[in-house]
C-alpha atoms as a PDB file:
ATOM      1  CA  UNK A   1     -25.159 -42.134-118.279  1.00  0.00           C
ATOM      2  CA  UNK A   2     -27.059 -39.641-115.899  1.00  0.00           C
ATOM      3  CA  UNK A   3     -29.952 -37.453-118.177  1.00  0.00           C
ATOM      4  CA  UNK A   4     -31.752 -34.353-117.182  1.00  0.00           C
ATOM      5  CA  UNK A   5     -34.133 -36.185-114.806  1.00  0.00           C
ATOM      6  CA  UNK A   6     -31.389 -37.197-112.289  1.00  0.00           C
ATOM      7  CA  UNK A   7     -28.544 -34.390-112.850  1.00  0.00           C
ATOM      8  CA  UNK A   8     -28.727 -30.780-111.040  1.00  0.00           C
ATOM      9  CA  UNK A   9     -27.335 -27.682-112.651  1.00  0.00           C
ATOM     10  CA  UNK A  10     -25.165 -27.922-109.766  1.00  0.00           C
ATOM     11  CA  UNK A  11     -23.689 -30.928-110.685  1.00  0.00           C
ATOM     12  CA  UNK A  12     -22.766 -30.210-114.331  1.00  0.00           C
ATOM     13  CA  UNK A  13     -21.110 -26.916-112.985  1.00  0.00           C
ATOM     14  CA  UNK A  14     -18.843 -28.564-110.888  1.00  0.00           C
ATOM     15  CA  UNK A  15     -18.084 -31.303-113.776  1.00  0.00           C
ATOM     16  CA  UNK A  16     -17.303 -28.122-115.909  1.00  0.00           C
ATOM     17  CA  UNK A  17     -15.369 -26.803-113.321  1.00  0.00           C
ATOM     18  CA  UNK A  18     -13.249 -30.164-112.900  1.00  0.00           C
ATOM     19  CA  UNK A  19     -12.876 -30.182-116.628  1.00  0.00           C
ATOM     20  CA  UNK A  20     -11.642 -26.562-117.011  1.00  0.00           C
ATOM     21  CA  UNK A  21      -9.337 -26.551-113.947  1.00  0.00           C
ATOM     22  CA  UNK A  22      -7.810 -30.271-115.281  1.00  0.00           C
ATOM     23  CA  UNK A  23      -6.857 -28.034-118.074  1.00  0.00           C
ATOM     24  CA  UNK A  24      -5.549 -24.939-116.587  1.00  0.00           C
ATOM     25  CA  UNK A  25      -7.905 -23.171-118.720  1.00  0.00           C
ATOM     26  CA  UNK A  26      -9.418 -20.757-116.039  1.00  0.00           C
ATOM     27  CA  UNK A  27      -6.400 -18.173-117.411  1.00  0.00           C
ATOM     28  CA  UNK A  28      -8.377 -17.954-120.766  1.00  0.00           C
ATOM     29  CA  UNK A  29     -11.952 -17.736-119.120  1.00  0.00           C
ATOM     30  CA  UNK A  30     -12.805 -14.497-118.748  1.00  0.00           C
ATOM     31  CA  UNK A  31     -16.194 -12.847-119.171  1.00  0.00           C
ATOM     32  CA  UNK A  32     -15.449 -11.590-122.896  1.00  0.00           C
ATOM     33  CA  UNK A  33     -13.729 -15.021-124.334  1.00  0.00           C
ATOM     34  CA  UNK A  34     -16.432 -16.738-122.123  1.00  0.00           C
ATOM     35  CA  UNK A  35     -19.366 -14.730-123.930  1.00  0.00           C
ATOM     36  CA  UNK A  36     -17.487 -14.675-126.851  1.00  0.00           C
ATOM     37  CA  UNK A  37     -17.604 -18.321-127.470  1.00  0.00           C
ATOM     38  CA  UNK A  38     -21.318 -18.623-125.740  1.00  0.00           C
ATOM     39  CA  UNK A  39     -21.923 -16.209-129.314  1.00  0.00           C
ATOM     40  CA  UNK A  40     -20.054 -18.709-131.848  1.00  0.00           C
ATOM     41  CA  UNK A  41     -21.285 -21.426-130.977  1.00  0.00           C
ATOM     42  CA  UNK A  42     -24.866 -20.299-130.971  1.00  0.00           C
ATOM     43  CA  UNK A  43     -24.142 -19.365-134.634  1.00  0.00           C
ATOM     44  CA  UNK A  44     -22.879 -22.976-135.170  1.00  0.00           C
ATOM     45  CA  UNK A  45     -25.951 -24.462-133.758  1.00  0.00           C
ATOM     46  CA  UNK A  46     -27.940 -22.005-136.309  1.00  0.00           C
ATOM     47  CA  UNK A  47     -26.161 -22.838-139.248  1.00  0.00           C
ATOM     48  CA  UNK A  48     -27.857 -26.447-139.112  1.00  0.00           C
ATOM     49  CA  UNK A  49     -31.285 -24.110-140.037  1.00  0.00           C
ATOM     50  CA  UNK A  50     -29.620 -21.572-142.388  1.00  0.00           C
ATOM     51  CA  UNK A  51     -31.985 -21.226-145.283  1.00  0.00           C
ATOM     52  CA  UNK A  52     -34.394 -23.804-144.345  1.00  0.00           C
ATOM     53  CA  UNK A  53     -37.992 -22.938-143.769  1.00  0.00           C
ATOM     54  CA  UNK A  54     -39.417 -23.623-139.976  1.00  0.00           C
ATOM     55  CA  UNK A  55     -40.950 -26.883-141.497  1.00  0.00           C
ATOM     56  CA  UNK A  56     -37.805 -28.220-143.079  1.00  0.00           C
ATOM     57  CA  UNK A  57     -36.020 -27.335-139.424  1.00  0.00           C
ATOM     58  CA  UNK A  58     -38.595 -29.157-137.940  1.00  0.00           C
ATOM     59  CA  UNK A  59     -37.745 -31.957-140.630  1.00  0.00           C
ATOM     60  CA  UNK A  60     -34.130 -31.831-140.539  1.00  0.00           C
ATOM     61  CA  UNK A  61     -34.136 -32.899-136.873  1.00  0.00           C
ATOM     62  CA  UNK A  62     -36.260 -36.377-137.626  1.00  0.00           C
ATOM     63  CA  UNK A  63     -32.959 -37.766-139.051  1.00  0.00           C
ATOM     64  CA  UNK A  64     -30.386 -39.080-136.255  1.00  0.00           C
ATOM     65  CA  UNK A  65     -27.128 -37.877-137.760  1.00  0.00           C
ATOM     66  CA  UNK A  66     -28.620 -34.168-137.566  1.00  0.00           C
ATOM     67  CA  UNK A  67     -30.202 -34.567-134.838  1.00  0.00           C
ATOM     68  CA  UNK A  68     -26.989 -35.910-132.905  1.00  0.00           C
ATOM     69  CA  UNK A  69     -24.871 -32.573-134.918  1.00  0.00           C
ATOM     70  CA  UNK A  70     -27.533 -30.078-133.617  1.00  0.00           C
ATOM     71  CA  UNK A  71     -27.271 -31.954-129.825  1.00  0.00           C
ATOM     72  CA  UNK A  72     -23.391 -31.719-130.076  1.00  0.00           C
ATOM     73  CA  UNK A  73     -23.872 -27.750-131.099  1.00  0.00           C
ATOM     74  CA  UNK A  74     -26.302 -26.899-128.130  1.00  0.00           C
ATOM     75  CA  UNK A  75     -23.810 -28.926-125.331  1.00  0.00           C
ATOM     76  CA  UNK A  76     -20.798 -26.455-127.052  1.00  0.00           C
ATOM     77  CA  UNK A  77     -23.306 -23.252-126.020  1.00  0.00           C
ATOM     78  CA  UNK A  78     -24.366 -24.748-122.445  1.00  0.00           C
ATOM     79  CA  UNK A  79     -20.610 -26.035-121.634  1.00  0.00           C
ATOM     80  CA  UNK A  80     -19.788 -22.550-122.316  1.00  0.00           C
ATOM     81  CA  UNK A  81     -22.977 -21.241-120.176  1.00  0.00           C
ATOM     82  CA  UNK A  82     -22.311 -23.303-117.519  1.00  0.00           C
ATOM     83  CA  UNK A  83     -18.096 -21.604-117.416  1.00  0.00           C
ATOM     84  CA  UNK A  84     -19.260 -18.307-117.592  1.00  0.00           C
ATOM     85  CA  UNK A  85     -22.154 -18.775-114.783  1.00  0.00           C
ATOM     86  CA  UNK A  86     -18.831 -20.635-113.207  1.00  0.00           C
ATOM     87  CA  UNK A  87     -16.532 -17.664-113.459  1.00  0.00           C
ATOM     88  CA  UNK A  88     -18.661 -14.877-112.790  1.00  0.00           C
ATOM     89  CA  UNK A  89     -20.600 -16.106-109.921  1.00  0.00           C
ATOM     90  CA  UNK A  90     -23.740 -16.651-111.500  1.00  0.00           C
ATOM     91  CA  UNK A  91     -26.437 -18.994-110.032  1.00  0.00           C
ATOM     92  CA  UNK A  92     -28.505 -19.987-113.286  1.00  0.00           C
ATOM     93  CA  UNK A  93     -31.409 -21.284-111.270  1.00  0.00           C
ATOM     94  CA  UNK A  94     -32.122 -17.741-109.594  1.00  0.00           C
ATOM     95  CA  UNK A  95     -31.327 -15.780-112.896  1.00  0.00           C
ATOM     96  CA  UNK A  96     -33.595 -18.087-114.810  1.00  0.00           C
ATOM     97  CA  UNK A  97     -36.098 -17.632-112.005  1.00  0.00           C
ATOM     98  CA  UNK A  98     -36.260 -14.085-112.295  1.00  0.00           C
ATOM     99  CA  UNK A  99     -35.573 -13.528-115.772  1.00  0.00           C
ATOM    100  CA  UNK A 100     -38.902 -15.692-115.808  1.00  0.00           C
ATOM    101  CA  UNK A 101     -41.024 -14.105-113.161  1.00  0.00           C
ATOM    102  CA  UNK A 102     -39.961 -10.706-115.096  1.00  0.00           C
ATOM    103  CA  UNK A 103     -41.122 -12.262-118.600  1.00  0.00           C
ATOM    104  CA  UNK A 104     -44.311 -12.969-116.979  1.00  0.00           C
ATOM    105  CA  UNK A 105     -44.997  -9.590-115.894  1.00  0.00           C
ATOM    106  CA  UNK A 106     -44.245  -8.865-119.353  1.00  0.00           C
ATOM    107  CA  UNK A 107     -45.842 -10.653-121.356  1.00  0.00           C
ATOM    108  CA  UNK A 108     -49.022 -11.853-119.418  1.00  0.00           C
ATOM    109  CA  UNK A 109     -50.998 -14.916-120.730  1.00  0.00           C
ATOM    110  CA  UNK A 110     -54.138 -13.249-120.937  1.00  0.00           C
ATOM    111  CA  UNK A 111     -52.589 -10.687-123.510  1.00  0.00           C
ATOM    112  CA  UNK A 112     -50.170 -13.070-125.027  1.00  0.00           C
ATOM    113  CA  UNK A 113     -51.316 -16.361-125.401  1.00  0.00           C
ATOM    114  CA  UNK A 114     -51.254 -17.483-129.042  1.00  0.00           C
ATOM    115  CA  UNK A 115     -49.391 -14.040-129.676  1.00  0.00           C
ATOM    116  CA  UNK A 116     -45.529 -13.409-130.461  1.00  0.00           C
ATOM    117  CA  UNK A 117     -45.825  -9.971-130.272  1.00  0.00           C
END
């Protein structure tokens, strides 16, 4: 199985893609279901960390089961990422690009380093 080191955003939209289409899915994909379900499964992934502290988070993911649970979660909010970016046209590298040139102007790392706020 291909990992991040040899796979392209490219390549998992178009395996998204085949798997929607297969389907006949892209009737249901529209930008609100799409964003929609990017939203519940988000909350999903966070319920693994519901009431924990940031060390017991940290904890909870030492253990394979939860680990695997919290990796299934996070694929269910990219899969969903990748068919909205998919329907609407979106190229993730460029958005990410800027979003992160913009976030540097923003928060510069001689200001923010060490900082949250």
């Amino acid at each position: 199985m291909q990992d991040d080191r040899d796979t392209t955003v490219w390549q998992l939209r178009q395996e998204m893609a085949r798997f929607v289409a297969e389907r006949d899915w892209e009737q249901f994909h529209d930008p609100k279901n799409l964003s929609m379900s990017i939203a519940i499964e988000a909350a999903e992934l966070m319920e693994h960390f519901q009431w924990l502290t940031s060390q017991e988070a940290r904890d909870a993911l030492k253990y394979p089961e939860e680990m695997a649970e919290v990796a299934d979660e996070l694929a269910d909010v990219l899969s969903f990422t990748l068919s909205f970016a998919n329907r609407c046209g979106i190229d993730l590298t460029v958005a990410l690009r800027k979003k992160m040139e913009a976030n540097r102007r923003k928060y510069p790392v001689e200001q923010f380093k060490g900082k949250f706020h």
